[in-house]
N, C-alpha and C. Protein backbone atom coordinates (compact mmCIF):
# COMPACT_ATOMS: atom_id res chain seq x y z
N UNK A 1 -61.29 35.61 31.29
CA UNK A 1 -61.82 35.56 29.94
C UNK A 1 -60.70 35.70 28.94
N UNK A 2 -61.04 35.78 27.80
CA UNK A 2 -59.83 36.74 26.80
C UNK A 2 -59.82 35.47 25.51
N UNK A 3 -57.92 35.37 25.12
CA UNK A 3 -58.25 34.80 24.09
C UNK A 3 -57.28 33.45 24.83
N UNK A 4 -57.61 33.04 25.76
CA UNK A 4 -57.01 31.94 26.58
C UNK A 4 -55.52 31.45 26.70
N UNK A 5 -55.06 32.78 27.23
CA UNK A 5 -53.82 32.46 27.66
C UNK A 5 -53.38 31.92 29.09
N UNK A 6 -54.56 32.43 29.53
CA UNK A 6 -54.08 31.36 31.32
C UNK A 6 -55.48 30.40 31.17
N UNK A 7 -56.43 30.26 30.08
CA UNK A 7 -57.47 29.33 30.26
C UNK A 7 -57.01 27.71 29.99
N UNK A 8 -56.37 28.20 28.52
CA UNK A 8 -55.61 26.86 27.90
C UNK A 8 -54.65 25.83 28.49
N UNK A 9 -53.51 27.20 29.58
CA UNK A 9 -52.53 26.13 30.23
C UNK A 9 -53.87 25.46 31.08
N UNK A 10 -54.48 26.00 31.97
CA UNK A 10 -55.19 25.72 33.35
C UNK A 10 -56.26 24.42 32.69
N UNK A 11 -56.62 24.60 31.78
CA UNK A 11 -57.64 23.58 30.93
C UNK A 11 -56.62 22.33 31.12
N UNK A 12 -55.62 21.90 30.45
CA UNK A 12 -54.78 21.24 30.14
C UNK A 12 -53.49 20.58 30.95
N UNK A 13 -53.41 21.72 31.94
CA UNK A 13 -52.88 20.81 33.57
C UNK A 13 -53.51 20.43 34.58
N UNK A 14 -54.82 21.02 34.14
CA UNK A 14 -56.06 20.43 35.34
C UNK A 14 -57.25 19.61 34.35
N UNK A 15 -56.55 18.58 34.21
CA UNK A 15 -57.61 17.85 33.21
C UNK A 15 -58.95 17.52 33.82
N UNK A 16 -59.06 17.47 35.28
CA UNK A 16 -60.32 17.23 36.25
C UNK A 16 -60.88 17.80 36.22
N UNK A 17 -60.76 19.14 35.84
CA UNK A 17 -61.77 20.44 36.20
C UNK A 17 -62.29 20.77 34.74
N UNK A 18 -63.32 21.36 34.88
CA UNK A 18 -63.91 22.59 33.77
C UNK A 18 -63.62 23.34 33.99
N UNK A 19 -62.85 23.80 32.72
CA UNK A 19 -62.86 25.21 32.77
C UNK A 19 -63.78 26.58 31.46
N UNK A 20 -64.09 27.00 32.08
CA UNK A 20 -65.17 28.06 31.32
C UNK A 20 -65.00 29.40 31.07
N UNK A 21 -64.37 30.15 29.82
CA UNK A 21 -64.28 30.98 29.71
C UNK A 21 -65.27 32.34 29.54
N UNK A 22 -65.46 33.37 30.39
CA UNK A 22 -66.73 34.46 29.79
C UNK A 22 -65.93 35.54 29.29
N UNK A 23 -66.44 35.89 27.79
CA UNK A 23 -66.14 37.22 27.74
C UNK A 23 -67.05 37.61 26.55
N UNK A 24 -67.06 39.54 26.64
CA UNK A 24 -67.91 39.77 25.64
C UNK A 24 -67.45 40.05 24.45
N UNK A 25 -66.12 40.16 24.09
CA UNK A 25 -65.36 40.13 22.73
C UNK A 25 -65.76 38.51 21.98
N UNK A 26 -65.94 38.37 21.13
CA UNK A 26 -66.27 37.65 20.45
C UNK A 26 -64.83 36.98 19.39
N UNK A 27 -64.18 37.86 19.30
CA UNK A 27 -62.96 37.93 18.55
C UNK A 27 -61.93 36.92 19.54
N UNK A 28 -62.13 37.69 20.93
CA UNK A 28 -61.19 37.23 21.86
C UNK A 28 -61.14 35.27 22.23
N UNK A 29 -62.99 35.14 22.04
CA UNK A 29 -63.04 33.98 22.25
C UNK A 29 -62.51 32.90 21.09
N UNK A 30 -62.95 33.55 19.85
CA UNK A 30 -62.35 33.06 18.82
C UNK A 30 -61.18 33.04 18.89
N UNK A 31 -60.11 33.57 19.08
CA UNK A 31 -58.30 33.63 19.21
C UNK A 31 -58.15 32.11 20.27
N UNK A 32 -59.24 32.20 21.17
CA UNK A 32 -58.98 30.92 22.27
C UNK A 32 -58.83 29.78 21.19
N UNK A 33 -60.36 29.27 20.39
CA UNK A 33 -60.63 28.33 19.39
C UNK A 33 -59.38 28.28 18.51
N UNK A 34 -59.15 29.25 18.35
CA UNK A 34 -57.57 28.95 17.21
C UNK A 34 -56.67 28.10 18.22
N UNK A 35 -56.48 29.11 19.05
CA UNK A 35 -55.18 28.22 19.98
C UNK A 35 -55.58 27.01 20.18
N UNK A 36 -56.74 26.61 20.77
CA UNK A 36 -56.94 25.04 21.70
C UNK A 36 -56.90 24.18 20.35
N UNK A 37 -56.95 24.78 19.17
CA UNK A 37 -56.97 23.26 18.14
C UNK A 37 -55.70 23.12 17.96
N UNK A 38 -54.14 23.99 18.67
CA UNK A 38 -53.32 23.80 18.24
C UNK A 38 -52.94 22.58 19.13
N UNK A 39 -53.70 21.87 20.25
CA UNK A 39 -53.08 21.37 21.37
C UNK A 39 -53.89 19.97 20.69
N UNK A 40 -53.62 19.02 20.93
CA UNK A 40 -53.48 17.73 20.81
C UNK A 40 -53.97 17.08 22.13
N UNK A 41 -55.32 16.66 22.60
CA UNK A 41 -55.98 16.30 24.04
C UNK A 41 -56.07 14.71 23.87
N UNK A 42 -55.84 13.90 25.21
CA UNK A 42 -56.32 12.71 25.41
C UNK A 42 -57.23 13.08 26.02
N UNK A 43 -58.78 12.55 25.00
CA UNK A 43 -60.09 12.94 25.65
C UNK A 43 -60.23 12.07 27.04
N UNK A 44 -59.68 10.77 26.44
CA UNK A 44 -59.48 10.06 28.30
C UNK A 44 -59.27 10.28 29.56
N UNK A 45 -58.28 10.84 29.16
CA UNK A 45 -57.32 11.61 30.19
C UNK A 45 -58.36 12.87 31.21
N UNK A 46 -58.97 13.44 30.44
CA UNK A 46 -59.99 14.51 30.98
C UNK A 46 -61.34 13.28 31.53
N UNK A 47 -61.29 14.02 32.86
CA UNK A 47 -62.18 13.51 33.73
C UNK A 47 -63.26 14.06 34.14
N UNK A 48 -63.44 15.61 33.68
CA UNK A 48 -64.49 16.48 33.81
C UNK A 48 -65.69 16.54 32.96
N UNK A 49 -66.95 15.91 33.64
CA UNK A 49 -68.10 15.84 32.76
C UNK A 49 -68.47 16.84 31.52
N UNK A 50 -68.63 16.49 30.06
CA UNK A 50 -69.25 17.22 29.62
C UNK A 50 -70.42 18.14 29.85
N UNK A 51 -70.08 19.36 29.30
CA UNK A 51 -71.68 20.00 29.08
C UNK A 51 -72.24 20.23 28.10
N UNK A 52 -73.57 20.57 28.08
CA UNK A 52 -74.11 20.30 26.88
C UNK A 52 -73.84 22.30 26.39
N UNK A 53 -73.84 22.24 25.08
CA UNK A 53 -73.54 23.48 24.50
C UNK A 53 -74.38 24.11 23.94
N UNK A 54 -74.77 25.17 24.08
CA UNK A 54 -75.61 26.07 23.49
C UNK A 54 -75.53 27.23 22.64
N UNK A 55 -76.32 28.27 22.33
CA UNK A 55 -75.76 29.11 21.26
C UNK A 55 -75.02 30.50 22.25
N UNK A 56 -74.29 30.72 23.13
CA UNK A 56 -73.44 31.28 24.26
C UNK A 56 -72.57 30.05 24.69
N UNK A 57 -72.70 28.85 24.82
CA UNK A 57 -72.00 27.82 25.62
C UNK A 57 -71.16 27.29 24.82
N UNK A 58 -69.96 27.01 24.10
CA UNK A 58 -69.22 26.39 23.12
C UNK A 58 -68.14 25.73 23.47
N UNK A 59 -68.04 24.38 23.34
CA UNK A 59 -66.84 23.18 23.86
C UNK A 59 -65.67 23.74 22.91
N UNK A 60 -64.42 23.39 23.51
CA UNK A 60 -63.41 23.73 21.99
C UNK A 60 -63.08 22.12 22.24
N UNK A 61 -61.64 22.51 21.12
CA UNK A 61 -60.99 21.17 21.02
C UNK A 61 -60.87 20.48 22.03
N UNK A 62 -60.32 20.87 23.34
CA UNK A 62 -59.79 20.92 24.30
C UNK A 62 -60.98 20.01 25.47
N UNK A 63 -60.76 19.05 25.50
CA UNK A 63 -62.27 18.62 26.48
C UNK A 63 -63.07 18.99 27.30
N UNK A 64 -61.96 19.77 28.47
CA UNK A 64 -62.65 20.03 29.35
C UNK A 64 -62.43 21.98 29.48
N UNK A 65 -62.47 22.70 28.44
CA UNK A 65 -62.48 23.89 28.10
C UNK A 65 -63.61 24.21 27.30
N UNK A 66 -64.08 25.26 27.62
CA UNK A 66 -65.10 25.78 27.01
C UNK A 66 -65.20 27.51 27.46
N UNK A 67 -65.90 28.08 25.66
CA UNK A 67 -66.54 29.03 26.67
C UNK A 67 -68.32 29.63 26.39
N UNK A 68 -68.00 31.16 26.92
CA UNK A 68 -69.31 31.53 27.17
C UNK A 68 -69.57 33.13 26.49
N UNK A 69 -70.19 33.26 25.49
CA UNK A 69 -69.82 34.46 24.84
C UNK A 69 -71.38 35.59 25.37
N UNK A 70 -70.87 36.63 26.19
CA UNK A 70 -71.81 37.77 26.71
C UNK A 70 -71.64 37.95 28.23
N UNK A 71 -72.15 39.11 28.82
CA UNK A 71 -71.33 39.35 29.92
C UNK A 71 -71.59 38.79 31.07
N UNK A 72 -71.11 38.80 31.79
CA UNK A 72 -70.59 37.93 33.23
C UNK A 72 -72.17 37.75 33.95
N UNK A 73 -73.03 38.71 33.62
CA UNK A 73 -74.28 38.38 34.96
C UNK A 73 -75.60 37.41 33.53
N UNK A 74 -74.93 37.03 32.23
CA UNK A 74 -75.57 35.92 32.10
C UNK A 74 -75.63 35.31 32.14
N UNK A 75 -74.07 34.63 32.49
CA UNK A 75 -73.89 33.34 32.77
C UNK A 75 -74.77 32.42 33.96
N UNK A 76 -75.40 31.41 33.67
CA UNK A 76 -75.71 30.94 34.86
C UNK A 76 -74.73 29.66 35.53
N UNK A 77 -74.51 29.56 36.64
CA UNK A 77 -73.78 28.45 37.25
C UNK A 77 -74.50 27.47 37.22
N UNK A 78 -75.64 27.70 37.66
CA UNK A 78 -76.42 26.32 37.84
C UNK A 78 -76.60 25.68 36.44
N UNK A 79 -76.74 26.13 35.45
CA UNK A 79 -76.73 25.59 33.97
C UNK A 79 -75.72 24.80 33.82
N UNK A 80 -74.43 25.84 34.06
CA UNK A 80 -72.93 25.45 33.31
C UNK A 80 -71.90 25.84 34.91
N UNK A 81 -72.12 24.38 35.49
CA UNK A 81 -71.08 24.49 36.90
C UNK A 81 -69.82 24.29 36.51
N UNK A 82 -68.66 25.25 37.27
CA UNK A 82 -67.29 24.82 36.89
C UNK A 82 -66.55 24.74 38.25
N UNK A 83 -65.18 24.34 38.04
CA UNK A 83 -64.16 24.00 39.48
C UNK A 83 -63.10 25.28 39.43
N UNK A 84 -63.29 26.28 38.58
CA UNK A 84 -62.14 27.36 39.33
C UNK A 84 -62.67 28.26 38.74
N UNK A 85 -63.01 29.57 39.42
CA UNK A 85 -63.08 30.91 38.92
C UNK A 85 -61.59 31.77 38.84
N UNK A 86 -61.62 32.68 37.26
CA UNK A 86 -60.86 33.64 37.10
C UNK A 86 -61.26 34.71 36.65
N UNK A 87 -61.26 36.07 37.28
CA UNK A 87 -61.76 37.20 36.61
C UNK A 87 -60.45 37.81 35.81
N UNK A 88 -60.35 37.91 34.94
CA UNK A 88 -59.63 39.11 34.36
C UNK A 88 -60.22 40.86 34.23
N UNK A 89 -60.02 41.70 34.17
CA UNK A 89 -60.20 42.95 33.86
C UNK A 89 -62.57 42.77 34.08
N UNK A 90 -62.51 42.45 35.52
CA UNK A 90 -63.84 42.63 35.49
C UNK A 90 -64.09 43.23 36.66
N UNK A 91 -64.00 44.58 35.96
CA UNK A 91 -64.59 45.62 37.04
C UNK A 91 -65.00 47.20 36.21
């Protein structure tokens, strides 16, 4: 989770995958949104299906990055499937 310092590289060298950030700072996810508009994406280039976004689910700049704002057991997978899990500080 956080404010996407290992989400952004991993978004952006793995253009195939989704990647999905959870966390319950709200601030933190916002710091992500600042950063990913600093990056410049070939939406082409990303090969990972969109998802559709909801009021927890939010696409950034970044195509195939997104996240998920509230804690980890609301997320559902089956809603919003992704290709790599990372926990940070979840315990």
């Amino acid at each position: 989770g956080g404010s996407g310092h290992l989400a952004i590289p991993l978004a952006l060298l793995l253009p195939h995958c989704r990647v999905i950030v959870v966390d319950l700072s709200n601030r933190s996810l916002e710091l992500l949104h600042e950063k990913a508009r600093l990056f410049k994406t070939n939406e082409e280039a990303t090969t990972a299906s969109p998802l559709p976004t909801s009021t927890k689910l939010r696409a950034s700049t970044i195509p195939n990055l997104y996240t998920f704002h509230g804690p980890v057991q609301d997320f559902d997978e089956s809603k919003n499937p992704f290709d790599v899990g990372i926990a940070l500080h979840l315990c």
